[in-house]
Protein backbone atom coordinates (compact mmCIF):
# COMPACT_ATOMS: atom_id res chain seq x y z
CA UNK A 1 -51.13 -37.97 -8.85
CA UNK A 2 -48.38 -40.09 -7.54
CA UNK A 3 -45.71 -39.31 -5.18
CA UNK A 4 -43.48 -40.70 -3.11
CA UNK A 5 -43.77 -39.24 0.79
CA UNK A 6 -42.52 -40.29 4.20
CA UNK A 7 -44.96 -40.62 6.47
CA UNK A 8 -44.83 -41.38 10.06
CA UNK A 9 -46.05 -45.32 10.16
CA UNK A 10 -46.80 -44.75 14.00
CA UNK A 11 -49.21 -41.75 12.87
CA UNK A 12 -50.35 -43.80 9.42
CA UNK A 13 -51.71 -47.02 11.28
CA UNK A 14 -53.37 -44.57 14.35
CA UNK A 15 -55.52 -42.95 11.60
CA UNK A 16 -55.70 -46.17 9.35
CA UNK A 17 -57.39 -47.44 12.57
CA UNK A 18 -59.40 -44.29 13.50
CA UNK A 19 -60.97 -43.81 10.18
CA UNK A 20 -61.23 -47.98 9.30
CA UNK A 21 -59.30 -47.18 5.78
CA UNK A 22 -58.33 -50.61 4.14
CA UNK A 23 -55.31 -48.55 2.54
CA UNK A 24 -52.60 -46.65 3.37
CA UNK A 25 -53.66 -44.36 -0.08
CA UNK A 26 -57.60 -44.46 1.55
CA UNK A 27 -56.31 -43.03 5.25
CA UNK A 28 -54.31 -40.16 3.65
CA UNK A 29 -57.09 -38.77 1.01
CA UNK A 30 -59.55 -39.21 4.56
CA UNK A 31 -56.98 -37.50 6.10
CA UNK A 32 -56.62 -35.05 3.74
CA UNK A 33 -60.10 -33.98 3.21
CA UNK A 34 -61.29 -33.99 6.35
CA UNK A 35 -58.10 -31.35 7.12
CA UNK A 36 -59.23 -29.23 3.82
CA UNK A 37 -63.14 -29.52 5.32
CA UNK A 38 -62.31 -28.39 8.74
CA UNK A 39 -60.39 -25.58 6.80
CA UNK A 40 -63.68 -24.75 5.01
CA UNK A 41 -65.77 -24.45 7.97
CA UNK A 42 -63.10 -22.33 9.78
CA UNK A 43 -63.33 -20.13 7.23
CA UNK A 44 -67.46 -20.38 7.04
CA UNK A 45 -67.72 -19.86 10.54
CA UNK A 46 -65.27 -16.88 10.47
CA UNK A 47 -67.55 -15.03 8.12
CA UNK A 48 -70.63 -15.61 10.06
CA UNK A 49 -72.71 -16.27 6.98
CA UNK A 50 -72.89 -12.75 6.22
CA UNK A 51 -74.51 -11.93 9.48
CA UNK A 52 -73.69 -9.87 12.36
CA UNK A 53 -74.24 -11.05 16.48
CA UNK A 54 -77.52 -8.69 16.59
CA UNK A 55 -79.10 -9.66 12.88
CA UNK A 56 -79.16 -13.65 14.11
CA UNK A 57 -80.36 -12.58 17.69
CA UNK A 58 -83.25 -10.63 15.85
CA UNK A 59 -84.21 -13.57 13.19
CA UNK A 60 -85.07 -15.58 16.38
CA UNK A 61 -88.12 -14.39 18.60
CA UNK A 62 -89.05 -15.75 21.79
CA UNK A 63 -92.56 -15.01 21.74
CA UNK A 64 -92.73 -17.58 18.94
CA UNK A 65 -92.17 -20.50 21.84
CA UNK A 66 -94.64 -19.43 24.46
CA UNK A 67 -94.93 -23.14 25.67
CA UNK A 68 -91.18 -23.40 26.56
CA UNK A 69 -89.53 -21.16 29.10
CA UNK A 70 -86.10 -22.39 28.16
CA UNK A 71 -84.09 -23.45 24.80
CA UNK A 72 -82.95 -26.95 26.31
CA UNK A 73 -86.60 -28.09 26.50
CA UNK A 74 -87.13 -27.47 22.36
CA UNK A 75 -84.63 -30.71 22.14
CA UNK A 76 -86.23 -32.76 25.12
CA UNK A 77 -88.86 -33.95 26.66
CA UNK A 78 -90.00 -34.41 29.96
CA UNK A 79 -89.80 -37.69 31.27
CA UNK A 80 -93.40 -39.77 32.25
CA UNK A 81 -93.79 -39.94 35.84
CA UNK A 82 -92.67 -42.52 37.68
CA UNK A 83 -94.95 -45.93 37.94
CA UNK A 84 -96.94 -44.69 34.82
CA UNK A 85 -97.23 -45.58 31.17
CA UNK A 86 -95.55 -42.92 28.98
CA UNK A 87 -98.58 -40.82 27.23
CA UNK A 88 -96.92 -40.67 24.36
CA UNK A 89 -96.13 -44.33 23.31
């Protein structure tokens, strides 16, 4: 559809920059999208996929992770000692 708008330049070239759009058209559909998407996941994250606080606390269990005595450590590893090769390379 075309249209004629007035648009801010100042705020056009900041988020032709941000988003590396070769157009002006290109930076206001990114724009545009990206402010409908953020929208959507409001509104996704609002419903809580159809679950309450207790149901998701109950689809995880704890006992299922013996080996790790805290969440952080299912995302790293621990580091090889000092001196020494790393076992796992």
């Amino acid at each position: 559809m075309k249209m004629t708008m007035h648009i801010d330049e100042e705020v056009l070239d900041r988020v032709m920059k941000i988003t590396g759009a070769p157009t002006k058209r290109a930076a206001v559909e990114m724009a545009l999208n990206n402010l409908a998407r953020r929208h959507k996941m409001k509104e996704l994250f609002r419903e809580g996929l159809g679950f309450t606080a207790e149901e998701l606390r109950a689809s995880v269990d704890p006992a299922s992770y013996p080996e790790f005595d805290h969440p952080a450590k299912l995302v790293a590893e621990d580091p090889a000692p000092y001196g020494k090769p790393d076992p796992a390379r």
